[in-house]
PDB file of N, CA and C in Angstrom:
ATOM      1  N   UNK A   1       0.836  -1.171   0.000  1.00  0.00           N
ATOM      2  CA  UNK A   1       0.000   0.000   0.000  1.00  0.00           C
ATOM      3  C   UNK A   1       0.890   1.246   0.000  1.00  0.00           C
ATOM      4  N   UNK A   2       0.628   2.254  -0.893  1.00  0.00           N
ATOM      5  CA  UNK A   2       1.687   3.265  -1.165  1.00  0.00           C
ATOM      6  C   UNK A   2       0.850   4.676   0.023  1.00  0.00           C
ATOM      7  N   UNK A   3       2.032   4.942   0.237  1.00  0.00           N
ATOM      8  CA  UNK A   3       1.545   6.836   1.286  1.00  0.00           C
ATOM      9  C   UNK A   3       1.932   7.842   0.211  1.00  0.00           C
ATOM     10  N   UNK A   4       0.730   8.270   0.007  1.00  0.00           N
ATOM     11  CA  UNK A   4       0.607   9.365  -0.606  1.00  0.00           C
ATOM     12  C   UNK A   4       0.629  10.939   0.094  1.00  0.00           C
ATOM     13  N   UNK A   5       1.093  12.160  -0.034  1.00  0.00           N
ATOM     14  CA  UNK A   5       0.627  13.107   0.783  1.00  0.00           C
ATOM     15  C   UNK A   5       0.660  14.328  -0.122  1.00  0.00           C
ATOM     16  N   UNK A   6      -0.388  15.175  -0.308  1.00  0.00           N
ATOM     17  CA  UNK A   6      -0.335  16.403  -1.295  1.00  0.00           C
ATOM     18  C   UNK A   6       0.794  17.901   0.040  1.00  0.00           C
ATOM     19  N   UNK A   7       1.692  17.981  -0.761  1.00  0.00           N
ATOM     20  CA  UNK A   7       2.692  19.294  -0.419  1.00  0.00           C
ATOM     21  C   UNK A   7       1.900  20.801  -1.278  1.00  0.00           C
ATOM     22  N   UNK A   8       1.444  21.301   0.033  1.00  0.00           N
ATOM     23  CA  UNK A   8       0.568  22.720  -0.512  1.00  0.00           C
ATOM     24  C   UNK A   8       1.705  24.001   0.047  1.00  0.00           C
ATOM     25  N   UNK A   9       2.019  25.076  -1.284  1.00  0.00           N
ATOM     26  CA  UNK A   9       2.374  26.214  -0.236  1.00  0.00           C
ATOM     27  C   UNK A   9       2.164  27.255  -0.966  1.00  0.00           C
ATOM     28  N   UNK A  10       1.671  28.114   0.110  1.00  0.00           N
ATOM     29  CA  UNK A  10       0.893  29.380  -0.611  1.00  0.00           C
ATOM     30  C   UNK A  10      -0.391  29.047  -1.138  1.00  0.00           C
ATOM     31  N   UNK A  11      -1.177  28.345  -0.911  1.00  0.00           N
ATOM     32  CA  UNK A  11      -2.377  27.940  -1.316  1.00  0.00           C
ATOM     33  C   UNK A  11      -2.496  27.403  -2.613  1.00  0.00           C
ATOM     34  N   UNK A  12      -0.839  26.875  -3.171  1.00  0.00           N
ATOM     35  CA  UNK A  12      -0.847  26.302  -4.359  1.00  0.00           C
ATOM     36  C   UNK A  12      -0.343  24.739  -4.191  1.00  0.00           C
ATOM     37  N   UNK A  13      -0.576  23.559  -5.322  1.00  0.00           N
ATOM     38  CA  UNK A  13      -0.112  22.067  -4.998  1.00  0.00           C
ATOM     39  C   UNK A  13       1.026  22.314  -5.543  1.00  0.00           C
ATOM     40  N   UNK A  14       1.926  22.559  -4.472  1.00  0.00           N
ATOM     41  CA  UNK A  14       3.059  22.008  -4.779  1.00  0.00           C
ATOM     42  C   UNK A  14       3.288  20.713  -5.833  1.00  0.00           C
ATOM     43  N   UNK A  15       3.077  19.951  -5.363  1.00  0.00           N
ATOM     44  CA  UNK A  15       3.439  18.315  -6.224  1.00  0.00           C
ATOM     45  C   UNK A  15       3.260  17.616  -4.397  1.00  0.00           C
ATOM     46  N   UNK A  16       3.058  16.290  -4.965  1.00  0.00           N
ATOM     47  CA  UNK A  16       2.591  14.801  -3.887  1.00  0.00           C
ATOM     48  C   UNK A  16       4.042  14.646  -3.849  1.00  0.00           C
ATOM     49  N   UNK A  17       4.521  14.080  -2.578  1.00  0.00           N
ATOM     50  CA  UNK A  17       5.526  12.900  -2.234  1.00  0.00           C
ATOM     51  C   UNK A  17       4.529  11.467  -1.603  1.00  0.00           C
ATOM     52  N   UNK A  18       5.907  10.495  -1.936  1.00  0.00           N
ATOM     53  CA  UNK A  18       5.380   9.665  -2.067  1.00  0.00           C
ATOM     54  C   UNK A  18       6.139   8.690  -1.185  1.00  0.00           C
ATOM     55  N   UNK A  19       5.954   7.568   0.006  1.00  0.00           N
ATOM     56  CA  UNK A  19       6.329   6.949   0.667  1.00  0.00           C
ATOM     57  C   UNK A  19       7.624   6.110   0.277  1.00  0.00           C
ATOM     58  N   UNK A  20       8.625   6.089   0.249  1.00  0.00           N
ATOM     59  CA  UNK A  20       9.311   4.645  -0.243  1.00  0.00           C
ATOM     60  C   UNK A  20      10.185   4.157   1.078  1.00  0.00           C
ATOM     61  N   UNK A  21      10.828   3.583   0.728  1.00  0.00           N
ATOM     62  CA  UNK A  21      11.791   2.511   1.704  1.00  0.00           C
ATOM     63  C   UNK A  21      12.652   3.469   2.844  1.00  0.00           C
ATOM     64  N   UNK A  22      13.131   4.508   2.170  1.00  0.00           N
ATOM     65  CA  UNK A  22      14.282   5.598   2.808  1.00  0.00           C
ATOM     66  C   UNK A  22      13.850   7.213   2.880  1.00  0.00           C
ATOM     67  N   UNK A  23      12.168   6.941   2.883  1.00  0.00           N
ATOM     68  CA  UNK A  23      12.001   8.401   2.567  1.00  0.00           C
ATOM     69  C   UNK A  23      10.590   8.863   2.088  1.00  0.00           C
ATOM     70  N   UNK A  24      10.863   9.894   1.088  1.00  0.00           N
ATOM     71  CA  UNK A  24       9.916   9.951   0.959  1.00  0.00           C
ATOM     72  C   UNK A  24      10.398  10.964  -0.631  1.00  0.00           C
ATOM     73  N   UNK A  25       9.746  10.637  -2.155  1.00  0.00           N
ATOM     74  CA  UNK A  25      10.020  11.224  -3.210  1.00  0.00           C
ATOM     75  C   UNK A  25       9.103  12.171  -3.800  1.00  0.00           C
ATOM     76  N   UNK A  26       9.592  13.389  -3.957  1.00  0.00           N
ATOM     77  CA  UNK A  26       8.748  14.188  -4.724  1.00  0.00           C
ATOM     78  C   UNK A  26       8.088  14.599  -5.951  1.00  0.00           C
ATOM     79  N   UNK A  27       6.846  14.773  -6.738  1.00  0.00           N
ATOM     80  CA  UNK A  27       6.576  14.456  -7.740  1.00  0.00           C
ATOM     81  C   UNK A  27       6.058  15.932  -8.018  1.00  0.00           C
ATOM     82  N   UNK A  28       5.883  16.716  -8.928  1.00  0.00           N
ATOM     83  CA  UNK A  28       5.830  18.023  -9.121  1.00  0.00           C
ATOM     84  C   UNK A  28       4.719  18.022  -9.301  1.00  0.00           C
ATOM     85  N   UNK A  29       3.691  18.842  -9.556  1.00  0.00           N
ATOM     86  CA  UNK A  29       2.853  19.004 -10.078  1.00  0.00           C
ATOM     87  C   UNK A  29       2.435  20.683 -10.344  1.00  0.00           C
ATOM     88  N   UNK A  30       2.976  21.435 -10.697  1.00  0.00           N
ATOM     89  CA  UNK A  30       3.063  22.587 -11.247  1.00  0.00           C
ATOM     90  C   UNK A  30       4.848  22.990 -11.393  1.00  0.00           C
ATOM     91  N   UNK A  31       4.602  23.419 -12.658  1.00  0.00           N
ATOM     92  CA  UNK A  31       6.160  24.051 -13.629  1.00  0.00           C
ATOM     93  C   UNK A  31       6.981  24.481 -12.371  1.00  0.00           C
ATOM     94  N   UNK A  32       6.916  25.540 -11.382  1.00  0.00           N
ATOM     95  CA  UNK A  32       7.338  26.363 -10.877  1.00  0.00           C
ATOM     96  C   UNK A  32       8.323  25.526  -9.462  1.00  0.00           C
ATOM     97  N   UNK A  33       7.967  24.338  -9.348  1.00  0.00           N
ATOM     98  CA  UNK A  33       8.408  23.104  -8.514  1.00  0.00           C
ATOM     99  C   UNK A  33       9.017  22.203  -9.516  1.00  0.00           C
ATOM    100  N   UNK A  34       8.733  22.141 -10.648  1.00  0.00           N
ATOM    101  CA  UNK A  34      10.177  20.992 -11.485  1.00  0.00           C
ATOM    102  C   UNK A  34      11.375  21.164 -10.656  1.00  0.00           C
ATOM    103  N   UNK A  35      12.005  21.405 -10.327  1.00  0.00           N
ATOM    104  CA  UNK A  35      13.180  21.603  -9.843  1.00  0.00           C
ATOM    105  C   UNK A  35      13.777  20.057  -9.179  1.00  0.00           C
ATOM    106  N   UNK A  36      12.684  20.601  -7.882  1.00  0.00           N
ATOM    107  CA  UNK A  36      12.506  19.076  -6.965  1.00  0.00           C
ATOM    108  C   UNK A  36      11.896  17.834  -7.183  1.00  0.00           C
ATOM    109  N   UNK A  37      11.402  18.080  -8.416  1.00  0.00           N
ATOM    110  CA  UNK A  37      10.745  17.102  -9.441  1.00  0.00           C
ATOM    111  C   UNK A  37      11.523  15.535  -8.763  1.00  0.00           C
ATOM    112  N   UNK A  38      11.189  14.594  -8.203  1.00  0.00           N
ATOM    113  CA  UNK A  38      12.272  13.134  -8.517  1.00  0.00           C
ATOM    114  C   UNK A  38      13.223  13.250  -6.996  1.00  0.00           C
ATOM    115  N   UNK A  39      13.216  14.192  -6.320  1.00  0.00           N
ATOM    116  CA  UNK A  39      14.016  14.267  -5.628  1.00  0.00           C
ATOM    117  C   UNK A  39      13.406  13.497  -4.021  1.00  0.00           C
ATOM    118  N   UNK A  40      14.913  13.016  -3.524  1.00  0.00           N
ATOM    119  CA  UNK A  40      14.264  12.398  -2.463  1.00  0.00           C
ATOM    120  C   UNK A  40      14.536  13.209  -0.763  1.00  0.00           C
ATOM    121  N   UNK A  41      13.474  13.334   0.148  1.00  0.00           N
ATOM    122  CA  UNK A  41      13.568  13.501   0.838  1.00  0.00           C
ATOM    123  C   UNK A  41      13.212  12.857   2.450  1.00  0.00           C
ATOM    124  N   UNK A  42      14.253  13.158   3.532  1.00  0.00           N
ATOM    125  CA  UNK A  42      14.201  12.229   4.684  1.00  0.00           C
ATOM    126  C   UNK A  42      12.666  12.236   5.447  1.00  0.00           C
ATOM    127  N   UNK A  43      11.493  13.334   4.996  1.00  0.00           N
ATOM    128  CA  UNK A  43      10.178  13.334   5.764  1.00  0.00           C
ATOM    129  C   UNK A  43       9.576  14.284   5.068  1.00  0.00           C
ATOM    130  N   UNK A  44       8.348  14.528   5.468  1.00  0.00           N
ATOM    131  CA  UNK A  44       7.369  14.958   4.455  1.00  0.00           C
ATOM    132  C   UNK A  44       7.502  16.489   4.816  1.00  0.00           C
ATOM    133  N   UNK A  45       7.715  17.183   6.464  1.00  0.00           N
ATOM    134  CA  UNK A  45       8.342  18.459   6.434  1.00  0.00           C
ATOM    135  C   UNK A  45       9.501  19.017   5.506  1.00  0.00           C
ATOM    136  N   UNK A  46      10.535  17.875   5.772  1.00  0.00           N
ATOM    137  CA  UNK A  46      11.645  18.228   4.813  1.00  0.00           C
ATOM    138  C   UNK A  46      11.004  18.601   3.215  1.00  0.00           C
ATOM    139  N   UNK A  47      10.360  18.210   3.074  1.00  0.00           N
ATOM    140  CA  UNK A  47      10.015  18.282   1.499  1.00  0.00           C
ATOM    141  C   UNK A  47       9.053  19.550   1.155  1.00  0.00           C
ATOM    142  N   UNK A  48       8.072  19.809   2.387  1.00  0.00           N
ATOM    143  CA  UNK A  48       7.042  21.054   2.173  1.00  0.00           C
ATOM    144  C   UNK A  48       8.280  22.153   2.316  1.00  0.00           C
ATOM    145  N   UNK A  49       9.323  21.951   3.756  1.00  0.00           N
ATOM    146  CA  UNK A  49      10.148  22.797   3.554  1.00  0.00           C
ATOM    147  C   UNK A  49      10.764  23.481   2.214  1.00  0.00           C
ATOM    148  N   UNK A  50      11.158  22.552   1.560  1.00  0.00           N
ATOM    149  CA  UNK A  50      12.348  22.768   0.097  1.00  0.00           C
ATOM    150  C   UNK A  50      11.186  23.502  -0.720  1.00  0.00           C
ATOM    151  N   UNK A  51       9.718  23.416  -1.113  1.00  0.00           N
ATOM    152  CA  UNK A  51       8.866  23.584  -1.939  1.00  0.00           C
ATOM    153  C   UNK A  51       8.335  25.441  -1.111  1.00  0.00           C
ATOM    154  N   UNK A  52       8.368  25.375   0.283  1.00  0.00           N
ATOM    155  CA  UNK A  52       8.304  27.020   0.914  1.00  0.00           C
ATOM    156  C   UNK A  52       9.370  27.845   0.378  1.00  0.00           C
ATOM    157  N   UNK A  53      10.446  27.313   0.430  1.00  0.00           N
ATOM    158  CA  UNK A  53      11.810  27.792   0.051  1.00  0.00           C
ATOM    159  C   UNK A  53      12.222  28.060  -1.369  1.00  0.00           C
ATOM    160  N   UNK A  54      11.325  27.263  -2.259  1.00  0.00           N
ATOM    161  CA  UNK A  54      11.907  27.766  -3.706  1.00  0.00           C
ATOM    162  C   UNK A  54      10.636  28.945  -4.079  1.00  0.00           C
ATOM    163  N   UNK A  55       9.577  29.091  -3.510  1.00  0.00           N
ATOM    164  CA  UNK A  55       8.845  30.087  -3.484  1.00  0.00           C
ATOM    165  C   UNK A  55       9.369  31.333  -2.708  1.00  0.00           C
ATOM    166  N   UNK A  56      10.092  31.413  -1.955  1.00  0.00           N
ATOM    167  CA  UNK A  56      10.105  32.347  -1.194  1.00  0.00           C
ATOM    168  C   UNK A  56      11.634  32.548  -2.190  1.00  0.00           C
ATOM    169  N   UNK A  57      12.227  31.874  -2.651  1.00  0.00           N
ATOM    170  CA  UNK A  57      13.541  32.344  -3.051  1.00  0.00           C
ATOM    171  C   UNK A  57      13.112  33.086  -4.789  1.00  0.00           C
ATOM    172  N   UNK A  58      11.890  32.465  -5.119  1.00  0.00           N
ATOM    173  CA  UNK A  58      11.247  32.928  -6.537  1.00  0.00           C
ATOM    174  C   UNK A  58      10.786  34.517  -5.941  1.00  0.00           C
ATOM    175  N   UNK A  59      10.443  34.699  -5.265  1.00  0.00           N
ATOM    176  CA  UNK A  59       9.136  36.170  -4.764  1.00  0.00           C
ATOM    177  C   UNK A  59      10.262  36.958  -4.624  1.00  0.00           C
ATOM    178  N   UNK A  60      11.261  37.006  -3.748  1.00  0.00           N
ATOM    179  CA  UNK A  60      12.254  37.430  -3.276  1.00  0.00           C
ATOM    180  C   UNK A  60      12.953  38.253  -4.216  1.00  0.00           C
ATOM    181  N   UNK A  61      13.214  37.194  -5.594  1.00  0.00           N
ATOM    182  CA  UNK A  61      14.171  37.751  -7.001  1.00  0.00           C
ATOM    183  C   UNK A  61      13.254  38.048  -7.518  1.00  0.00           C
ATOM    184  N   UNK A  62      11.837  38.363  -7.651  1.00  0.00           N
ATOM    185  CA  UNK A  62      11.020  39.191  -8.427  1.00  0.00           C
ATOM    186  C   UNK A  62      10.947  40.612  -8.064  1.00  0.00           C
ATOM    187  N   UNK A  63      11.299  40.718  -6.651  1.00  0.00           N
ATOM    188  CA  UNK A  63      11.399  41.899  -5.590  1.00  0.00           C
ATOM    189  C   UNK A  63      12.476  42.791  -5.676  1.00  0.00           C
ATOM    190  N   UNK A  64      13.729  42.386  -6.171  1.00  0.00           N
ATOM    191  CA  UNK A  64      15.200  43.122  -5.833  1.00  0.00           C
ATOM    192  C   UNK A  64      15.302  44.046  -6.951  1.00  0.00           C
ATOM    193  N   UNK A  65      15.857  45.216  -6.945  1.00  0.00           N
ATOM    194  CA  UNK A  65      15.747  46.022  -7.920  1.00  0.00           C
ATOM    195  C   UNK A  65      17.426  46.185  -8.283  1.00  0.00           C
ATOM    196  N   UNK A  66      17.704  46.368  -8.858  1.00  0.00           N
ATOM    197  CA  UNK A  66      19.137  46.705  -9.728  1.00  0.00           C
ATOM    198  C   UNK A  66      19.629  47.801  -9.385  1.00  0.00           C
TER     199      UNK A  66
END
């Protein structure tokens, strides 16, 4: 039986991770998260973490002015 869990941030789906042997793998489901597309992580915080973090590192460089 597989664990599924939907990763939301900002009121958007991140992408599902998905249970395996050592972890837990991430599956994208919007462009803006490819990144972490495949990637594996040690718990399902760790993973909402990385998906808060590439948003906040996207908003951030839309913000900085030259």
């Amino acid at each position: 039986m597989s664990q599924a869990y939907v990763i939301e941030v900002s009121n958007r789906t991140a992408g599902i991770i998905v249970r395996e042997e050592r972890g837990f793998r991430f599956f994208s489901s919007e462009r803006v998260f490819d990144s972490l597309d495949g990637h594996h992580f040690g718990s399902a915080r760790a993973a909402e973490r990385a998906a808060s973090a590439l948003v906040q590192r996207r908003c951030g460089a839309g913000n900085q002015t030259a």
